[in-house]
PDB file of N, CA and C in Angstrom:
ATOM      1  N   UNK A   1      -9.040  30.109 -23.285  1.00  0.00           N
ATOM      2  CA  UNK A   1      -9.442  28.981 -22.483  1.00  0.00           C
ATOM      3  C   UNK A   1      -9.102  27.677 -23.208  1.00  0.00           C
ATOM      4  N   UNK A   2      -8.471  27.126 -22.374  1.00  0.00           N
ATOM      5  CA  UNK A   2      -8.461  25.586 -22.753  1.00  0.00           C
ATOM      6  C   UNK A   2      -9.954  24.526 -22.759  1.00  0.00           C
ATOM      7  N   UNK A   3     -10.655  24.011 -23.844  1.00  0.00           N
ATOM      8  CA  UNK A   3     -11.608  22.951 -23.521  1.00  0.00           C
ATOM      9  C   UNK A   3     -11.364  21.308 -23.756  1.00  0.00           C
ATOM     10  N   UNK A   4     -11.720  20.890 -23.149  1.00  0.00           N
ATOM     11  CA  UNK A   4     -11.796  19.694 -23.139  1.00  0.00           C
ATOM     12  C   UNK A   4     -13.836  19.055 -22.628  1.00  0.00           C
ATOM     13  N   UNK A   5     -14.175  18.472 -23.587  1.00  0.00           N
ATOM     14  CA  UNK A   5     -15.103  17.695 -23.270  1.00  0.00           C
ATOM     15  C   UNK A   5     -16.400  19.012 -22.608  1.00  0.00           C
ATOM     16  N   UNK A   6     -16.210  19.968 -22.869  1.00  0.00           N
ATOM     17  CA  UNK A   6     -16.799  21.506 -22.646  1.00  0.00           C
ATOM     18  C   UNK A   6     -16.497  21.909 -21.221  1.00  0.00           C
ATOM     19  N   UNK A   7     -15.320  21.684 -20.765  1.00  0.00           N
ATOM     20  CA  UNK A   7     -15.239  21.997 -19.353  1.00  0.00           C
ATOM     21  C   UNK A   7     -13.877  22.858 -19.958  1.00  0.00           C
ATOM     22  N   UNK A   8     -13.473  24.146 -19.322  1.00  0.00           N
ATOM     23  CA  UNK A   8     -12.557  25.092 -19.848  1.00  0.00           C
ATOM     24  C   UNK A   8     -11.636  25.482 -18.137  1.00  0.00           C
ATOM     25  N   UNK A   9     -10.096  25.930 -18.577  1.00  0.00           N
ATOM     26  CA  UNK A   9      -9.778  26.110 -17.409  1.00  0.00           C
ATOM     27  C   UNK A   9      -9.209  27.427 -17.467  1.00  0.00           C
ATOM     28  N   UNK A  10      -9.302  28.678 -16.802  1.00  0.00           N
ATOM     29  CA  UNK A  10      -8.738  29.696 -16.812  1.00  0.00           C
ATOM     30  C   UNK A  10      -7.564  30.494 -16.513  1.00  0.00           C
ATOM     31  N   UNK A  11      -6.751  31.345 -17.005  1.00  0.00           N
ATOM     32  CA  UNK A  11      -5.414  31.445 -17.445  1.00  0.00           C
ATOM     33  C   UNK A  11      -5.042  31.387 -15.812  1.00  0.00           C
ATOM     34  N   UNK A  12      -5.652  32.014 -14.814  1.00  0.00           N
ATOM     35  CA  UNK A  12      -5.342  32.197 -13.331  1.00  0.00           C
ATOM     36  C   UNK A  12      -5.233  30.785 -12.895  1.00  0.00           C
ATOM     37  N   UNK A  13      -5.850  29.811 -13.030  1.00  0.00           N
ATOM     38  CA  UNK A  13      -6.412  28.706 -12.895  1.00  0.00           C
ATOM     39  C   UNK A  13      -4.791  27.614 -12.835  1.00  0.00           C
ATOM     40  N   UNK A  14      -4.822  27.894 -14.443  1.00  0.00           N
ATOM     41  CA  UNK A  14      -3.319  27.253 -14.724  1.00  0.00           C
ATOM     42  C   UNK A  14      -2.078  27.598 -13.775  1.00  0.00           C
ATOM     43  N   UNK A  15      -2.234  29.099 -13.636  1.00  0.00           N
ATOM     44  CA  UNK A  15      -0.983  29.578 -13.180  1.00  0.00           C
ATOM     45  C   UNK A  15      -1.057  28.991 -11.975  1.00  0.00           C
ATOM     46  N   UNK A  16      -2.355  29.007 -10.867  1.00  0.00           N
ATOM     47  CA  UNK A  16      -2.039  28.230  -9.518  1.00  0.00           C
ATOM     48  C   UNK A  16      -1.550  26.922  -9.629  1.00  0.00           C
ATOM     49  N   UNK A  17      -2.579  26.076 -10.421  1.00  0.00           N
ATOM     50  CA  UNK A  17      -2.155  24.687 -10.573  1.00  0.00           C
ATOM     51  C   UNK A  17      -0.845  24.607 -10.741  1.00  0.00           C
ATOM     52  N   UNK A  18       0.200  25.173 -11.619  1.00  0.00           N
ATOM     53  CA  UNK A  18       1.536  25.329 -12.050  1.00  0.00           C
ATOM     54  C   UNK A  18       2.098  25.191 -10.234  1.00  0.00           C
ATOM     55  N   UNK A  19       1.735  26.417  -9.708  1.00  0.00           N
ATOM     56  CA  UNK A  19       2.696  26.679  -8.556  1.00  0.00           C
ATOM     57  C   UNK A  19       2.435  25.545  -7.840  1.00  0.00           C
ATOM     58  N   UNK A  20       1.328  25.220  -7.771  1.00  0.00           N
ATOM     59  CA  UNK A  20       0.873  23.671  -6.578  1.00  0.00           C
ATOM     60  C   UNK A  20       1.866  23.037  -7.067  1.00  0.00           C
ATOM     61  N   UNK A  21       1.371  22.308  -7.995  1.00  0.00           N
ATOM     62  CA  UNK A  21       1.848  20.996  -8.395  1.00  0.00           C
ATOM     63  C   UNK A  21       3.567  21.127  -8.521  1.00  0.00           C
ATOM     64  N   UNK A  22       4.160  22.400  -8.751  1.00  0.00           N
ATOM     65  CA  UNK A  22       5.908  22.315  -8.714  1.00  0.00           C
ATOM     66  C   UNK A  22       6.203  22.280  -6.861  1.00  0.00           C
ATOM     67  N   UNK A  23       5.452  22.328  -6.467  1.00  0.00           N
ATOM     68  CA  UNK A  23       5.953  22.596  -5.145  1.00  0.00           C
ATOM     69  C   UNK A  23       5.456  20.692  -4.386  1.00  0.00           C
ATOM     70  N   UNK A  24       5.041  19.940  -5.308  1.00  0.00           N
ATOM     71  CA  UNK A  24       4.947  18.593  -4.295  1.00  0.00           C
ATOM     72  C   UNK A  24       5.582  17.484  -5.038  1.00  0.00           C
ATOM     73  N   UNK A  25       6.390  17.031  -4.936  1.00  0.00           N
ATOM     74  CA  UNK A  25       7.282  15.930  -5.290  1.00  0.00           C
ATOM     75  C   UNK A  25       5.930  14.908  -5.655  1.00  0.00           C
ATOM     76  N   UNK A  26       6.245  14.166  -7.267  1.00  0.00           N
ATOM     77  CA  UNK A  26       5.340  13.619  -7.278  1.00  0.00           C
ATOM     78  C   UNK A  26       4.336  13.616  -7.553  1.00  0.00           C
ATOM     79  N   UNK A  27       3.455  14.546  -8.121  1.00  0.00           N
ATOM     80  CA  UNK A  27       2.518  15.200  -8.216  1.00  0.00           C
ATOM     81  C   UNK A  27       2.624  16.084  -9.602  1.00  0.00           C
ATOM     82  N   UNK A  28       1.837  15.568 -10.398  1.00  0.00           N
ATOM     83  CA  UNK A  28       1.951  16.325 -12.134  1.00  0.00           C
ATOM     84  C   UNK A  28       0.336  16.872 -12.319  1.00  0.00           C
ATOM     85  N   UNK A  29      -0.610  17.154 -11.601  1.00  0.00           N
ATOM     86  CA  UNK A  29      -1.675  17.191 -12.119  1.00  0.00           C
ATOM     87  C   UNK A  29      -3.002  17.585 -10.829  1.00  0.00           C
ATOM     88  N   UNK A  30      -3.756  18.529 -10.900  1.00  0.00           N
ATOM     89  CA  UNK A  30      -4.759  18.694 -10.075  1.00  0.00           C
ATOM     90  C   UNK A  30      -5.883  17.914 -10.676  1.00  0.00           C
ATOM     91  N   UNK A  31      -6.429  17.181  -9.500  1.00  0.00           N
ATOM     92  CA  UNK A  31      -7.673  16.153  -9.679  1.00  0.00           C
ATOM     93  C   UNK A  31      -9.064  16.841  -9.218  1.00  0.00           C
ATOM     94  N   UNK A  32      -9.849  16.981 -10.333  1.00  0.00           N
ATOM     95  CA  UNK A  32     -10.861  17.589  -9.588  1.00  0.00           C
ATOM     96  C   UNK A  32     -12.461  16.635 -10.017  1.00  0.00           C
ATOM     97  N   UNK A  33     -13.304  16.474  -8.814  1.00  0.00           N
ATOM     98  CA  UNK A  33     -14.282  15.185  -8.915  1.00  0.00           C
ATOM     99  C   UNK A  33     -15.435  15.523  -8.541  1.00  0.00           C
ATOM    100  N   UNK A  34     -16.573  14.782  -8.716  1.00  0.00           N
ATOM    101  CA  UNK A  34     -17.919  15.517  -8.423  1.00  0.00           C
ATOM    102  C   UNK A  34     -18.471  14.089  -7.140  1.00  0.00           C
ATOM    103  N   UNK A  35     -18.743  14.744  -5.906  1.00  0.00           N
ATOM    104  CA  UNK A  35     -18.976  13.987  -5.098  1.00  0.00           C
ATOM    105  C   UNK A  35     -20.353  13.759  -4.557  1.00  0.00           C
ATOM    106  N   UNK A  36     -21.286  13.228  -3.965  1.00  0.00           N
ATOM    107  CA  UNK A  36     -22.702  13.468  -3.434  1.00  0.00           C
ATOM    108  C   UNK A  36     -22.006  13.752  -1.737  1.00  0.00           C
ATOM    109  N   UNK A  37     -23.424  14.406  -1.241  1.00  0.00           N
ATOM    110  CA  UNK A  37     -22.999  15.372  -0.097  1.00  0.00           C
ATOM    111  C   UNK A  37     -22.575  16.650  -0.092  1.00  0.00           C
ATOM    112  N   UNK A  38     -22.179  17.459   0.530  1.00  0.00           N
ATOM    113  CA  UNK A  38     -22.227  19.229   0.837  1.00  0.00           C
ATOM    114  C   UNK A  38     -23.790  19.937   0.906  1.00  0.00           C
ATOM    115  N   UNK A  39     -23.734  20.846   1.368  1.00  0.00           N
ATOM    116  CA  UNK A  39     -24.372  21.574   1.719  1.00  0.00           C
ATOM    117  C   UNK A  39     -26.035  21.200   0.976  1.00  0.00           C
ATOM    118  N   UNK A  40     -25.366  21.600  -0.689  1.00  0.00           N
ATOM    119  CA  UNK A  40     -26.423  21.304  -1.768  1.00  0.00           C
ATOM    120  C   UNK A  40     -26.771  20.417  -2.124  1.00  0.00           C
ATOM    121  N   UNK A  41     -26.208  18.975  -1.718  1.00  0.00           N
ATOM    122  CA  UNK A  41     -26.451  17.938  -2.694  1.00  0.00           C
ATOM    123  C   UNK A  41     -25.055  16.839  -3.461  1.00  0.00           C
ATOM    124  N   UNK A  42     -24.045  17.925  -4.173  1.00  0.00           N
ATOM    125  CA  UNK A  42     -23.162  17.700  -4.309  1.00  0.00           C
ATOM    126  C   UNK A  42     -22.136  18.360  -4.245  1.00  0.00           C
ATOM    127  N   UNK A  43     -20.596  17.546  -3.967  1.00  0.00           N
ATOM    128  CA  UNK A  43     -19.758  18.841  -3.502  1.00  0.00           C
ATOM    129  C   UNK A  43     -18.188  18.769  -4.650  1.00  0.00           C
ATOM    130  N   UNK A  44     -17.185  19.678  -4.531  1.00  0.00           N
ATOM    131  CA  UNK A  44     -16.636  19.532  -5.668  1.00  0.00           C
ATOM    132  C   UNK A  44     -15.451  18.664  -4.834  1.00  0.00           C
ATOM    133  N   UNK A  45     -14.510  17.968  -5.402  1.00  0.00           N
ATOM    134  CA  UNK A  45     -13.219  17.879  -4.153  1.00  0.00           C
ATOM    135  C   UNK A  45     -11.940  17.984  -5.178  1.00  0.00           C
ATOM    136  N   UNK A  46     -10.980  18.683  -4.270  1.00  0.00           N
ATOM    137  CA  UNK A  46      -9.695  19.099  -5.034  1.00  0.00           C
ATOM    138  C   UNK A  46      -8.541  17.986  -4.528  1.00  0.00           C
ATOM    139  N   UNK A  47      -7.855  17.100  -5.516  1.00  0.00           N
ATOM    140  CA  UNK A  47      -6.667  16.704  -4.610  1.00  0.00           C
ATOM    141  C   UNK A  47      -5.803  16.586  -6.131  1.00  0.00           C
ATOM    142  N   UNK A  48      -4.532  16.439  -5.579  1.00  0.00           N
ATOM    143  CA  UNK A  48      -3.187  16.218  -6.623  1.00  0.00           C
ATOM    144  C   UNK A  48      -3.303  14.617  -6.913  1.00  0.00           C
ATOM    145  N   UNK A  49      -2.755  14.902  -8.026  1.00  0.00           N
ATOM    146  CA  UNK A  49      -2.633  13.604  -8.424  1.00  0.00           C
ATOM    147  C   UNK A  49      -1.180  13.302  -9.510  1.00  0.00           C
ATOM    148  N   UNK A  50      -0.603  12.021  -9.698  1.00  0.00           N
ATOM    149  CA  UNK A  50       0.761  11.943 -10.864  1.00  0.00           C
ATOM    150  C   UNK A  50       0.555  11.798 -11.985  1.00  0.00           C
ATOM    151  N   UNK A  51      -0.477  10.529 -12.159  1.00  0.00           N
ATOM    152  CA  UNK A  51      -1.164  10.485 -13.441  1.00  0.00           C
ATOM    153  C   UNK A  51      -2.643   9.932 -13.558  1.00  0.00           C
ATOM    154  N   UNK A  52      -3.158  10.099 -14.679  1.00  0.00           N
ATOM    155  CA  UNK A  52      -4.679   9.927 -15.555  1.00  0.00           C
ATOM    156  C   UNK A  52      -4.684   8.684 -14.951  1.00  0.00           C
ATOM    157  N   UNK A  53      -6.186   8.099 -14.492  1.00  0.00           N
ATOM    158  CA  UNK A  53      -6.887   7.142 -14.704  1.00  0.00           C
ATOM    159  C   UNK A  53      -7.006   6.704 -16.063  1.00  0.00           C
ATOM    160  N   UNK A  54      -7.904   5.416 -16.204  1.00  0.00           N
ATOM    161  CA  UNK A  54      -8.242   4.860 -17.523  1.00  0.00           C
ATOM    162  C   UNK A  54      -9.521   5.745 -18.156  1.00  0.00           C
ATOM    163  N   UNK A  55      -9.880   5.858 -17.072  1.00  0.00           N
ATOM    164  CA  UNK A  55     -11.563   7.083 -17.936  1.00  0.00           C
ATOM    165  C   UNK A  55     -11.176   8.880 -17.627  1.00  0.00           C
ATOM    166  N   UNK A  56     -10.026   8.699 -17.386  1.00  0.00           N
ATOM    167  CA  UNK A  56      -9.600  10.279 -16.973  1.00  0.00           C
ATOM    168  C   UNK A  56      -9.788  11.116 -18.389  1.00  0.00           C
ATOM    169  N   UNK A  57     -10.183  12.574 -18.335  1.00  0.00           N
ATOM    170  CA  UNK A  57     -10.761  13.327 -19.190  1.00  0.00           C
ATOM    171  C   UNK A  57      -9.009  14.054 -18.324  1.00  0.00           C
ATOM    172  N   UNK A  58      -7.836  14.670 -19.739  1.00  0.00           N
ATOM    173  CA  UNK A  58      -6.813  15.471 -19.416  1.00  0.00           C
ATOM    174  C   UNK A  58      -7.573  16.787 -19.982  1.00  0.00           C
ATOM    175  N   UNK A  59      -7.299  18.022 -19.170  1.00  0.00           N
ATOM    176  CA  UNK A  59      -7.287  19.283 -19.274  1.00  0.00           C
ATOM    177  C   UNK A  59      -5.430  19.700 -19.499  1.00  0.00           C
ATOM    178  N   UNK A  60      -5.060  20.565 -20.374  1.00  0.00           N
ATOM    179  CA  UNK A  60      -4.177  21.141 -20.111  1.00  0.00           C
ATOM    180  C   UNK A  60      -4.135  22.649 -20.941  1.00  0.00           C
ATOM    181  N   UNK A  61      -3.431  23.491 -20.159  1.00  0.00           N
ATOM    182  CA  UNK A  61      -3.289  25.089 -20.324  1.00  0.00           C
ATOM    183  C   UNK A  61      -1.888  25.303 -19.840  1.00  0.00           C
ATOM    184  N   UNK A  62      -1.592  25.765 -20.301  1.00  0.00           N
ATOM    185  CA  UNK A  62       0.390  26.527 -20.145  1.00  0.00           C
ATOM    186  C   UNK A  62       0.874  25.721 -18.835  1.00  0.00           C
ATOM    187  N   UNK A  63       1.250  24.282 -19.708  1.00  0.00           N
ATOM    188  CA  UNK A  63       1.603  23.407 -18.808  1.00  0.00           C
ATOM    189  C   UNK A  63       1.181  22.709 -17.443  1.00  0.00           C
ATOM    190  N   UNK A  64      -0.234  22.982 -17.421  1.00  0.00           N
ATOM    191  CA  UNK A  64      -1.142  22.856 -15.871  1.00  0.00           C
ATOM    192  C   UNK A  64      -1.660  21.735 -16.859  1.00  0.00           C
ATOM    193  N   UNK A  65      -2.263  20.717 -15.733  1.00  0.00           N
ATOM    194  CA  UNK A  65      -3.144  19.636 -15.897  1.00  0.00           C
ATOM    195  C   UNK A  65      -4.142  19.381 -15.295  1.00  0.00           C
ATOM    196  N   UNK A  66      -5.232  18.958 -15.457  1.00  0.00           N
ATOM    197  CA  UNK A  66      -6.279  18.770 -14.539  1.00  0.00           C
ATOM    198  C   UNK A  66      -6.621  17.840 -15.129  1.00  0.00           C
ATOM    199  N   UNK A  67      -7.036  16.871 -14.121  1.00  0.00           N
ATOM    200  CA  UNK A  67      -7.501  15.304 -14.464  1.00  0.00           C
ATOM    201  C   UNK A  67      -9.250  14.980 -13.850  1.00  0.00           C
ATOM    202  N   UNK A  68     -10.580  15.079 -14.960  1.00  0.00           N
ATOM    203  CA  UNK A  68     -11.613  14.854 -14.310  1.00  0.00           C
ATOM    204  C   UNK A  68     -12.006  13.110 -14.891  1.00  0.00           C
ATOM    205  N   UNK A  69     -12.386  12.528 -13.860  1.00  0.00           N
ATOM    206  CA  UNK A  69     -13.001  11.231 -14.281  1.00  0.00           C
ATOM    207  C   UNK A  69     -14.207  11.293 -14.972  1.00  0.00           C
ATOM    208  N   UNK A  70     -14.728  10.516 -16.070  1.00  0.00           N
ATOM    209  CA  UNK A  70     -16.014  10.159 -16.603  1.00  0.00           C
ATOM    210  C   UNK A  70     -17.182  10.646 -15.987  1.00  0.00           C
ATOM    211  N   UNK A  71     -17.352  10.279 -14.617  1.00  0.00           N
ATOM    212  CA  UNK A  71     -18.538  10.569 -13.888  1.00  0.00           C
ATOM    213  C   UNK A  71     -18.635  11.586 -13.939  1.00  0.00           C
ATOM    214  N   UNK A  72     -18.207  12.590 -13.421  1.00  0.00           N
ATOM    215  CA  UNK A  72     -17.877  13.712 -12.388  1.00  0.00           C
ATOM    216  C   UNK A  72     -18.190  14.800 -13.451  1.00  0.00           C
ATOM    217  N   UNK A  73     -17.384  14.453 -14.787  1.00  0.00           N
ATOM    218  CA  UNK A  73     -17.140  15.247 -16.036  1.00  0.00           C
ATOM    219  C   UNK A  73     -19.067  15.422 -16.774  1.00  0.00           C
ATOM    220  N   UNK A  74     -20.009  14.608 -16.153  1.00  0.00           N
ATOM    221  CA  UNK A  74     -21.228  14.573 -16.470  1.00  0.00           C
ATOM    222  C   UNK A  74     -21.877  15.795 -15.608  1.00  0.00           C
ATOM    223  N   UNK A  75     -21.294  16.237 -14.577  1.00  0.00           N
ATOM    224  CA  UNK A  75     -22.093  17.371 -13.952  1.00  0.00           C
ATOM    225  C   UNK A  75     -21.126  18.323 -13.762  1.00  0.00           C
ATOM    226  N   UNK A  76     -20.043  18.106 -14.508  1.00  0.00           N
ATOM    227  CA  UNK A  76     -19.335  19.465 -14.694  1.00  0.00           C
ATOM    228  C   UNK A  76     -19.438  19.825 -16.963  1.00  0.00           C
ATOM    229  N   UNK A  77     -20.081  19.516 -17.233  1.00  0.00           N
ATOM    230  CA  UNK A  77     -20.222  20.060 -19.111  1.00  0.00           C
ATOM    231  C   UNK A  77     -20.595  21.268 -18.454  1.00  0.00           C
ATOM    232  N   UNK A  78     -19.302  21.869 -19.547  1.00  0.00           N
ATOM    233  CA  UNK A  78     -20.059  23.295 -19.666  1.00  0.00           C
ATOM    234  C   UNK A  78     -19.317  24.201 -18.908  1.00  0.00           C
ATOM    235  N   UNK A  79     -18.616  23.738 -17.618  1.00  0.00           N
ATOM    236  CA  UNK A  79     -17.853  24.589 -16.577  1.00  0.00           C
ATOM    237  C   UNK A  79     -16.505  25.377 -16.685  1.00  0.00           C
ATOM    238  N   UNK A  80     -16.490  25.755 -16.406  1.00  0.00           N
ATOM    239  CA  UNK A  80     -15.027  27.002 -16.055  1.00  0.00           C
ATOM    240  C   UNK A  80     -14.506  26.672 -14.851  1.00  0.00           C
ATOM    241  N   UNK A  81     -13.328  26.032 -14.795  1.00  0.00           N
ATOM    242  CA  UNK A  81     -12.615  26.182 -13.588  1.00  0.00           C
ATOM    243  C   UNK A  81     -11.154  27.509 -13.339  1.00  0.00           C
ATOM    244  N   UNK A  82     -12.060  27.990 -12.693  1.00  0.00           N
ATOM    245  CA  UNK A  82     -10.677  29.484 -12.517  1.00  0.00           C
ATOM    246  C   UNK A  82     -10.436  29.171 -10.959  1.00  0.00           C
ATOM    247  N   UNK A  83      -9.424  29.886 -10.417  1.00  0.00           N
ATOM    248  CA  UNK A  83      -9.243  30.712  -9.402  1.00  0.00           C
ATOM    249  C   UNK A  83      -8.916  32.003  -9.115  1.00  0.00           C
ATOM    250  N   UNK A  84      -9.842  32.698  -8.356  1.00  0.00           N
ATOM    251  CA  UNK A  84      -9.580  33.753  -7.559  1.00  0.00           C
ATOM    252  C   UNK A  84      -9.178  34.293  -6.222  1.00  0.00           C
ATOM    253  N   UNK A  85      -8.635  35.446  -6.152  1.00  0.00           N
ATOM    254  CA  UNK A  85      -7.978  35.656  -5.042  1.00  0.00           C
ATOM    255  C   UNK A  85      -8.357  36.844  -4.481  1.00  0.00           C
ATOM    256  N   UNK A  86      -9.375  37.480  -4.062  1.00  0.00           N
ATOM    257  CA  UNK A  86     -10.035  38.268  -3.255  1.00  0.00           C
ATOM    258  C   UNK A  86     -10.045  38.658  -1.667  1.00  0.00           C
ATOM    259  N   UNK A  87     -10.977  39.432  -0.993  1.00  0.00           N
ATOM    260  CA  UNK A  87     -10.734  39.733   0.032  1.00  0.00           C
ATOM    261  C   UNK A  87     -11.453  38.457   1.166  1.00  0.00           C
ATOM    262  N   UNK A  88     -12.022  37.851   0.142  1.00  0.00           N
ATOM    263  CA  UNK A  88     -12.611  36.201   0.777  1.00  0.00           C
ATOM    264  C   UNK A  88     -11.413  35.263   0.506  1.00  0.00           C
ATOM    265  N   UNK A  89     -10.564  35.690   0.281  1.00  0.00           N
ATOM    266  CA  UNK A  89      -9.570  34.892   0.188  1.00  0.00           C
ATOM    267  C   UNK A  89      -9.044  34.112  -1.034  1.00  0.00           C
ATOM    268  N   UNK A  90      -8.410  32.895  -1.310  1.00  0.00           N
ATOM    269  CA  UNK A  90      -8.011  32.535  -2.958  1.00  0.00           C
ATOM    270  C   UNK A  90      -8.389  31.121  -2.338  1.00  0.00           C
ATOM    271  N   UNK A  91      -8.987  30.532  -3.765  1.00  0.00           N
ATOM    272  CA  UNK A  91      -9.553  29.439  -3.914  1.00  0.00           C
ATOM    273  C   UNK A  91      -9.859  28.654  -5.597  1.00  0.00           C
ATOM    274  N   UNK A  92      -9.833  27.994  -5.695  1.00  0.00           N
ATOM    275  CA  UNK A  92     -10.196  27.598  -7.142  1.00  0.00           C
ATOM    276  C   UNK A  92     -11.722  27.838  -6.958  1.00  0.00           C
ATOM    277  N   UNK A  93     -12.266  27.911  -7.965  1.00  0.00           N
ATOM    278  CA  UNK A  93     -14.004  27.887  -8.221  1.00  0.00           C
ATOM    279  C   UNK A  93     -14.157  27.554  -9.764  1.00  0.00           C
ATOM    280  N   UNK A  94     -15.299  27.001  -9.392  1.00  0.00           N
ATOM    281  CA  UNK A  94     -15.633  26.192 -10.565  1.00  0.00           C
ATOM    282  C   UNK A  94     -17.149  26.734 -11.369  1.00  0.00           C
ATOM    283  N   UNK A  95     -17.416  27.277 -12.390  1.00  0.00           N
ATOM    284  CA  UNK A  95     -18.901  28.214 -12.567  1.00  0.00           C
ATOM    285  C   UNK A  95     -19.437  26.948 -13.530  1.00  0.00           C
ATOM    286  N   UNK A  96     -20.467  26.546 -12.635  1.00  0.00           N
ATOM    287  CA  UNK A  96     -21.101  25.488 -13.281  1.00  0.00           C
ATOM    288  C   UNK A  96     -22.521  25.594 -13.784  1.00  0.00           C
ATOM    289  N   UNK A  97     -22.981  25.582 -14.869  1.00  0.00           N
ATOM    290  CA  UNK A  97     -23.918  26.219 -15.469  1.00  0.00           C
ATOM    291  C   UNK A  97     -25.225  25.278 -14.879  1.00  0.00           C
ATOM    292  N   UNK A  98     -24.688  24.239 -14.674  1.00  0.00           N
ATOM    293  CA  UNK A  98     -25.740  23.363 -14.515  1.00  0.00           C
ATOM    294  C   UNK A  98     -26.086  22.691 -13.470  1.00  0.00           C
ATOM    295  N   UNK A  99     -25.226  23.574 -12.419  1.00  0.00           N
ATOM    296  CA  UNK A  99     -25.981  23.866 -11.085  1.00  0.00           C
ATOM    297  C   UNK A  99     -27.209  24.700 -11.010  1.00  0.00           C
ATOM    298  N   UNK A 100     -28.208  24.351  -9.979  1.00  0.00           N
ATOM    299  CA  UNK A 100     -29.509  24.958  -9.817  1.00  0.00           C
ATOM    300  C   UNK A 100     -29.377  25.805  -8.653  1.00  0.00           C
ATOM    301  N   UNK A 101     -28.394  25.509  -7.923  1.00  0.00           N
ATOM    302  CA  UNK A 101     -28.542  26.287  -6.726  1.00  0.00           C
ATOM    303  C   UNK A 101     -27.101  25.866  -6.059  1.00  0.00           C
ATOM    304  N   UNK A 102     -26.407  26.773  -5.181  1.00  0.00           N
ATOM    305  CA  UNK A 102     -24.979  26.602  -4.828  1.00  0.00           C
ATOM    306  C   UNK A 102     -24.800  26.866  -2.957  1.00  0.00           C
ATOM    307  N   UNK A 103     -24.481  26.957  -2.375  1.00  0.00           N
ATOM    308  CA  UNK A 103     -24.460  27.509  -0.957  1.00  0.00           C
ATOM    309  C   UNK A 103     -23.389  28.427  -0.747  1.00  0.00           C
ATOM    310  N   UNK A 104     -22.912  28.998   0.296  1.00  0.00           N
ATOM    311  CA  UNK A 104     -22.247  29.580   0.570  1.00  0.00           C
ATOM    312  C   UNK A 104     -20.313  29.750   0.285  1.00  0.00           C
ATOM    313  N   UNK A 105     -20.526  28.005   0.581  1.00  0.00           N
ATOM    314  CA  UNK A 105     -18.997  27.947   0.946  1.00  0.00           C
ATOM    315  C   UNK A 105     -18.507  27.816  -0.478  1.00  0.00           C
ATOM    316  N   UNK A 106     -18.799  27.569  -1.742  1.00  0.00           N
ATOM    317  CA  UNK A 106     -18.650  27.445  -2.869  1.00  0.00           C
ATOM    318  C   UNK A 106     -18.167  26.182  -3.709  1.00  0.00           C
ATOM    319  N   UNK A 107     -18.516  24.946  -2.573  1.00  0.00           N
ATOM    320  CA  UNK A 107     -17.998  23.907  -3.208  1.00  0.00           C
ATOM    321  C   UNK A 107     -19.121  23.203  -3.288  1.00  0.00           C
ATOM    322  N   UNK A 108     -20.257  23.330  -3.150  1.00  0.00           N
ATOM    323  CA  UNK A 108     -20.977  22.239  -2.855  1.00  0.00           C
ATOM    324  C   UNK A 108     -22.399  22.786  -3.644  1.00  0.00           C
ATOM    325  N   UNK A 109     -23.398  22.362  -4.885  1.00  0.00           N
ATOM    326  CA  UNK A 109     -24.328  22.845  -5.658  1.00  0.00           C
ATOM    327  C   UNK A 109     -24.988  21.569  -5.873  1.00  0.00           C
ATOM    328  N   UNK A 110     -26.483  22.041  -6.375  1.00  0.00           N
ATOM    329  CA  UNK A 110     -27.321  21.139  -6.974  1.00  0.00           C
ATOM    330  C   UNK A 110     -27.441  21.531  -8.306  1.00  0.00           C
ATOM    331  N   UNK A 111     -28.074  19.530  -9.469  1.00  0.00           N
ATOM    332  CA  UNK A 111     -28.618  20.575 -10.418  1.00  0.00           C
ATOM    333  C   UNK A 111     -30.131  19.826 -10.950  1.00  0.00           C
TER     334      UNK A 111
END
């Protein structure tokens, strides 16, 4: 696992990010942010991005990047961002320790 700032990203994780991000012109890096709203309270949101903000926290693993801002990086310490690909389908997920409670759809937890 790659850490940064105690947030770790997993080898599956990288490999998607890899395929995303070669497939969009423009685009060097998955952005991932901690939002208020979803189900629980707060929700996670995924978008591409080219480069780091000024408070951007860089993740990188076998050439994958993930870019979390300052804030966001306060209710993700501690997390694992993988993806899996199951019979629920493939998705990134994020195991956040310091969520209290999560809902269904898997993006959206309290803590």
């Amino acid at each position: 696992m790659t850490e940064t700032a105690s947030v770790t990203l997993s080898e599956s994780a990288a490999r998607r990010i890899r395929e995303i991000v070669s497939a969009e012109d423009g685009k060097s890096a998955l952005r991932v942010s901690v939002e208020g709203g979803g189900c629980s309270g707060f929700s996670y949101k995924f978008d591409l991005d080219d480069e780091p903000g000024d408070d951007d926290i860089v993740l990188e693993r076998d050439e994958a990047r993930v870019l979390i801002d300052q804030v966001s990086l306060v209710y993700m310490a501690g997390s694992e961002i993988d993806f899996v690909d199951n019979l629920m389908g493939q998705a990134f997920q994020i195991r956040n320790p310091n969520a209290v409670a999560s809902c269904g759809c898997g993006t959206s937890f309290s803590i």
